[in-house]
Protein backbone atom coordinates (compact mmCIF):
# COMPACT_ATOMS: atom_id res chain seq x y z
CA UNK A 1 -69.85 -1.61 24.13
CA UNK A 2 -72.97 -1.19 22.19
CA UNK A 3 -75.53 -1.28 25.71
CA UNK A 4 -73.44 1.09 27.35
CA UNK A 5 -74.01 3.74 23.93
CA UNK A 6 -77.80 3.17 24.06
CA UNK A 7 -78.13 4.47 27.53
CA UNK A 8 -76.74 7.26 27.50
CA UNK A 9 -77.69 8.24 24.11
CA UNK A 10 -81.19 7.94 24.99
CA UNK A 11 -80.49 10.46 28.33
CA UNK A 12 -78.80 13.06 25.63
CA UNK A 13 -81.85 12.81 23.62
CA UNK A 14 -84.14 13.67 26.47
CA UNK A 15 -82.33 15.53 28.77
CA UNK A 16 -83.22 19.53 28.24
CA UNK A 17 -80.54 21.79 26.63
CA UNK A 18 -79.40 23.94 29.35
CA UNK A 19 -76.83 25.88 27.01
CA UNK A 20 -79.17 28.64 26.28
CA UNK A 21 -79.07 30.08 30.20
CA UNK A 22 -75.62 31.38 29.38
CA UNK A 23 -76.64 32.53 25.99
CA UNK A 24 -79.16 34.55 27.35
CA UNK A 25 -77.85 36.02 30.12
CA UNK A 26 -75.23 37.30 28.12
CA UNK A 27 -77.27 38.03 24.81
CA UNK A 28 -76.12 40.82 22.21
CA UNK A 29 -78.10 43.81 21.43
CA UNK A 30 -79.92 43.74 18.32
CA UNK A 31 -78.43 44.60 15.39
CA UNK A 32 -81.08 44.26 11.88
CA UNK A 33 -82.65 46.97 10.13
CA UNK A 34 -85.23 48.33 12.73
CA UNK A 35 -88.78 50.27 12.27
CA UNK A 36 -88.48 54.25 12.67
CA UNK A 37 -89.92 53.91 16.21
CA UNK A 38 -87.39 51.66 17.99
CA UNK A 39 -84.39 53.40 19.58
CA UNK A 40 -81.26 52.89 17.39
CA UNK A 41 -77.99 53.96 17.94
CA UNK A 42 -74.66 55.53 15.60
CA UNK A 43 -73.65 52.17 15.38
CA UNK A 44 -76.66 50.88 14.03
CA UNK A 45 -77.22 48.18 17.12
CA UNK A 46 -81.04 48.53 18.24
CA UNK A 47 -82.34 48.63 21.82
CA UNK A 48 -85.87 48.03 22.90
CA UNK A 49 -88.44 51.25 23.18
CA UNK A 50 -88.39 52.99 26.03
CA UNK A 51 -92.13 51.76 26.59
CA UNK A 52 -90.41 48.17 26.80
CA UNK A 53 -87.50 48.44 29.23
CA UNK A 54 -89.29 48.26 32.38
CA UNK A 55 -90.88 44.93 31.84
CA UNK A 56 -87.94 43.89 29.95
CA UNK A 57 -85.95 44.70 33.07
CA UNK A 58 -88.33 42.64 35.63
CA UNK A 59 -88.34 39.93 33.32
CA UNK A 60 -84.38 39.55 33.35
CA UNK A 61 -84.43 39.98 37.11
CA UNK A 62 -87.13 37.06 37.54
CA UNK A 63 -85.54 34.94 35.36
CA UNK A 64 -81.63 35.33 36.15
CA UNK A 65 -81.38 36.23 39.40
CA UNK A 66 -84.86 34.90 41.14
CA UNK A 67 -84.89 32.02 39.26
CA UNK A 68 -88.37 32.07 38.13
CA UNK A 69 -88.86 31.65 34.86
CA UNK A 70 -92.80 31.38 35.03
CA UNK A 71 -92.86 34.97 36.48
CA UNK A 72 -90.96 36.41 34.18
CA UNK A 73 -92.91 35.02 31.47
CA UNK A 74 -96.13 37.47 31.94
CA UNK A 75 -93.45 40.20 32.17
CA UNK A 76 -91.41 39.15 28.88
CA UNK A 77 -95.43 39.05 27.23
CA UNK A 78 -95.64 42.74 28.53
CA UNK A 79 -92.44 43.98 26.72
CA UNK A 80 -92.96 41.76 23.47
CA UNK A 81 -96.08 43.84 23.24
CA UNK A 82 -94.87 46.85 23.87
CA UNK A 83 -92.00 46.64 21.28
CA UNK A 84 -92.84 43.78 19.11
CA UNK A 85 -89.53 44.15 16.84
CA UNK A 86 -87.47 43.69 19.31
CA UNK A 87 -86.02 40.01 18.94
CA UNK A 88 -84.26 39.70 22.39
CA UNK A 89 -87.17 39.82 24.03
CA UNK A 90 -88.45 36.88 22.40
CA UNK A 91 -85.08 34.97 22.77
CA UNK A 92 -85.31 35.48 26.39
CA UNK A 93 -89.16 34.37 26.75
CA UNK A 94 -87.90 31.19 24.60
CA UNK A 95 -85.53 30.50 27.46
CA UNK A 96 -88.14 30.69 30.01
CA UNK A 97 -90.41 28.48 28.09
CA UNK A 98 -87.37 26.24 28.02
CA UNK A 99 -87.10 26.01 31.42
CA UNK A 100 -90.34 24.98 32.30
CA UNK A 101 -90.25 22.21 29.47
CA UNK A 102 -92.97 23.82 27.53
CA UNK A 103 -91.09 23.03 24.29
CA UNK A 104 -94.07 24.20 21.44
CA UNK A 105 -93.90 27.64 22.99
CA UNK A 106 -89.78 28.21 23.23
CA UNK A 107 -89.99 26.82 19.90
CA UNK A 108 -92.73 29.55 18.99
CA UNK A 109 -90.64 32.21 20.40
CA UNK A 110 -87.02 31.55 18.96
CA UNK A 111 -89.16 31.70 15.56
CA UNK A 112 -90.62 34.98 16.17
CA UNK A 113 -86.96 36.03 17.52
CA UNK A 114 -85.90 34.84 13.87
CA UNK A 115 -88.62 36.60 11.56
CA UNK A 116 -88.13 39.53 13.35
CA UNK A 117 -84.24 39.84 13.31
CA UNK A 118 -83.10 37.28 10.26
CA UNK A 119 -79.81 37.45 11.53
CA UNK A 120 -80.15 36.21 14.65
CA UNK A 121 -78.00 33.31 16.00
CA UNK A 122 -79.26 32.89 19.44
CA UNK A 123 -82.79 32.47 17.73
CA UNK A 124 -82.13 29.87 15.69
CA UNK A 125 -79.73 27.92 18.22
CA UNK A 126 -83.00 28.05 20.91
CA UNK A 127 -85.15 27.04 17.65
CA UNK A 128 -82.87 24.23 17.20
CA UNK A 129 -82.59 23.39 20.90
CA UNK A 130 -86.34 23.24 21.15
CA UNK A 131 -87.34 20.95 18.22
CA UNK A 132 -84.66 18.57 20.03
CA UNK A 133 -86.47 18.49 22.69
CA UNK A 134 -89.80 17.39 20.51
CA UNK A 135 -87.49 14.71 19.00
CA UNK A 136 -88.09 17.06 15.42
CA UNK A 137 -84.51 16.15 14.52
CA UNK A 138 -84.42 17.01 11.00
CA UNK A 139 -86.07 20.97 11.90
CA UNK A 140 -83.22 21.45 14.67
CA UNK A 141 -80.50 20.08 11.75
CA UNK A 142 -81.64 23.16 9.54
CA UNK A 143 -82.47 26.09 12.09
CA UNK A 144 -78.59 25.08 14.01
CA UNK A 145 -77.08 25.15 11.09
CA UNK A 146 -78.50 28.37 10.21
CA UNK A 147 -76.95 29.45 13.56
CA UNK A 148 -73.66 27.98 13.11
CA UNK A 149 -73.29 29.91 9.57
CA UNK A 150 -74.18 33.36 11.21
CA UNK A 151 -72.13 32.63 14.75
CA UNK A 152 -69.65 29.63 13.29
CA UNK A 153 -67.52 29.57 16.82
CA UNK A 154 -70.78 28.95 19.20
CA UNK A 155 -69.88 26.14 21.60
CA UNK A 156 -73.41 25.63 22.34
CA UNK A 157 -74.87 25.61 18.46
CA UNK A 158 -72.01 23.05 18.11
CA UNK A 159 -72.88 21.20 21.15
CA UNK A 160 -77.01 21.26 19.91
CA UNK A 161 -75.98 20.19 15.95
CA UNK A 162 -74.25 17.15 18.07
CA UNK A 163 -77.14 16.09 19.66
CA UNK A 164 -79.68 16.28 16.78
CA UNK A 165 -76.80 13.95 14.96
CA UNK A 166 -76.56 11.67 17.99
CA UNK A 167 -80.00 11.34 18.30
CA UNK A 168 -80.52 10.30 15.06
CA UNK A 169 -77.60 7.92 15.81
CA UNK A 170 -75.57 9.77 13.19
CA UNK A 171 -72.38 9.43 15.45
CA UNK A 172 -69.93 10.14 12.58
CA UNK A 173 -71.55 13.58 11.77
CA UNK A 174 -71.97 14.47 15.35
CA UNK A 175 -68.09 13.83 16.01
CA UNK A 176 -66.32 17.70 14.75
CA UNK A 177 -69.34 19.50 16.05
CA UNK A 178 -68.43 17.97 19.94
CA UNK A 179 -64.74 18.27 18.90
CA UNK A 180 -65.31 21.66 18.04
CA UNK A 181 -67.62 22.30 21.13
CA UNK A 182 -64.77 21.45 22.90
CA UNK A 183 -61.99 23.40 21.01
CA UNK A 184 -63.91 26.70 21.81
CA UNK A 185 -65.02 25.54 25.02
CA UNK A 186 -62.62 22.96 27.06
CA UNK A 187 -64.79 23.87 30.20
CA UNK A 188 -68.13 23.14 29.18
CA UNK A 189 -69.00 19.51 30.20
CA UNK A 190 -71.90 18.28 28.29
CA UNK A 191 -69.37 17.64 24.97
CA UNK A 192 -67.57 15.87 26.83
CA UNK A 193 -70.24 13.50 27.81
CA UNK A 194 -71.58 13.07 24.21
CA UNK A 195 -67.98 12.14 22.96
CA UNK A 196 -67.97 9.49 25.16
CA UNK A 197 -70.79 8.29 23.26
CA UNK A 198 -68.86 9.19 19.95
CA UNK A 199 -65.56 6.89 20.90
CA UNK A 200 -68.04 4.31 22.77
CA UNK A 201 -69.46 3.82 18.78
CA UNK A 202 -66.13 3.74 17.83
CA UNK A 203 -65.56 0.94 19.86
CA UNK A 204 -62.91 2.80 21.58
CA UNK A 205 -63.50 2.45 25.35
CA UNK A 206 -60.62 3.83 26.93
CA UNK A 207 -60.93 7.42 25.20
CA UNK A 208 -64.98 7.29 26.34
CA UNK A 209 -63.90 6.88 29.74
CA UNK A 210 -61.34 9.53 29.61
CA UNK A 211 -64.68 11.93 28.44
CA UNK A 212 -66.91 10.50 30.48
CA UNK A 213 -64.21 11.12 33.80
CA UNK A 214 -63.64 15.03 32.56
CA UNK A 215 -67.40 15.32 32.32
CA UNK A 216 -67.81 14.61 36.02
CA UNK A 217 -65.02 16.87 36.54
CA UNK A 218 -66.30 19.68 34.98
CA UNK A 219 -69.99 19.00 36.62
CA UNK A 220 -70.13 16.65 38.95
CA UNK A 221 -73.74 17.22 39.68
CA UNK A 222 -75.04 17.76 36.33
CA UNK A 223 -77.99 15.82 34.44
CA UNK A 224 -76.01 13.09 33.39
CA UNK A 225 -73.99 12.55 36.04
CA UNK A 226 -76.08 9.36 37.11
CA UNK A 227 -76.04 7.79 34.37
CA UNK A 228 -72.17 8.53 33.48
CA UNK A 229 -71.31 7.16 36.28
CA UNK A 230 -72.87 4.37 35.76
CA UNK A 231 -71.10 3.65 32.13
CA UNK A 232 -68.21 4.39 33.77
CA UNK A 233 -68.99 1.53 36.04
CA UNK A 234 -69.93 -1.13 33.27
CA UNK A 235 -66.80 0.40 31.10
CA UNK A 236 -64.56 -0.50 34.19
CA UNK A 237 -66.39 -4.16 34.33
CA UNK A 238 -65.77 -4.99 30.99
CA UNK A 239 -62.34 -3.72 30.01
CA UNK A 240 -58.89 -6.03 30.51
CA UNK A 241 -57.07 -5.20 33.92
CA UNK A 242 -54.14 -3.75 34.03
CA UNK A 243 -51.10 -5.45 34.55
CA UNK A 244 -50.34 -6.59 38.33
CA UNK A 245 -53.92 -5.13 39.30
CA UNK A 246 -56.55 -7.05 41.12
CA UNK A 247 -60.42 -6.31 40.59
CA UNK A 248 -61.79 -5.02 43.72
């Protein structure tokens, strides 16, 4: 089973996270100590200054609902300027970068997002997702973990931590985090995909398969779908019949 493992593995190691779109779109208001001159609240949550919010809001609206995250880059620029402590700002131009594949900058702006706000999750899980990308497995190991201790039930810092591990073909480490992925997030497909590699190292085709088949359930026309379907193919090919069932 070992050919059908290398290639998909080397499709999770390449293919771009796309678990920080939901992140962001539903991102927290900021919460550490702020500077006298940012607006916070009773509760001590922070929100951006006032001379930030409109090209905050333009931002958001080119990047989640016009889909165009280069646009909305020049506008995030505008309200990291404006209000430079305010870490969801760079979170959100880190997912922009992201989707444009321009890895050195997301990773550049999850790490302001982190020096800014310490405690912020969502900064170190796009920090981690973005040194994955530049194959700088051992950086993404340390800034997801960081995220997993401050936000331990994060599907998606899970689903990241299992990646680094896979990619460094560390497929006994990267097992709980996808089982865990899974546990807190039964709908999201891409754990399913990378347990298929888990059980396919295990030597265990019948349970990859079973992943593999719910990943195409869940996303049918998702990144990996090509090349899961494919596996699927080669598993089918090399496992025993069933009983009183001819091969096509």
């Amino acid at each position: 089973m070992r050919p059908f493992l290398f290639l998909l593995f080397l499709l999770l190691a390449v293919t771009p996270s796309l678990t920080l779109a939901q992140a962001g779109a539903n991102a927290p208001t900021q919460t550490s100590p702020a500077p006298a001159t940012n607006t916070t609240d009773s509760s001590g949550v922070r929100h951006p200054k006032p001379a930030a919010q409109p090209a905050l809001d333009r931002a958001q609206d080119l990047l989640f609902r016009k889909k165009d995250p280069a646009a909305s880059i020049e506008e995030f620029k505008k309200a990291v300027k404006a209000d430079p402590w305010y870490a969801q700002s760079y979170v959100l131009l880190g997912l922009a970068y992201m989707q444009l594949q321009r890895w050195s900058e997301a990773q550049w702006a999850f790490e302001q997002s982190t020096k800014v706000e310490p405690g912020n999750a969502q900064g170190y899980l796009g920090w981690g997702s973005a040194l994955n990308e530049e194959k700088d497995y051992a950086g993404a190991q340390k800034a997801l973990q960081r995220s997993l201790e401050l936000s331990p039930d994060s599907a998606e810092a899970h689903y990241e931590l299992a990646r680094t591990f896979g990619a460094m073909g560390k497929w006994q480490a990267a097992e709980p985090h996808a089982r865990r992925a899974i546990e807190l997030n039964p709908d999201y497909a891409g754990p399913h995909a990378l347990m298929g590699n888990v059980y396919l190292d295990q030597q265990d085709p019948e349970s990859a398969r079973n992943e593999f088949k719910e990943y195409l359930r869940l996303d049918p026309e998702g990144s990996l779908a090509p090349a899961v379907r494919q596996i699927l193919a080669e598993i089918e090919k090399a496992m025993p019949p069933e009983p009183n069932k001819k091969r096509p």
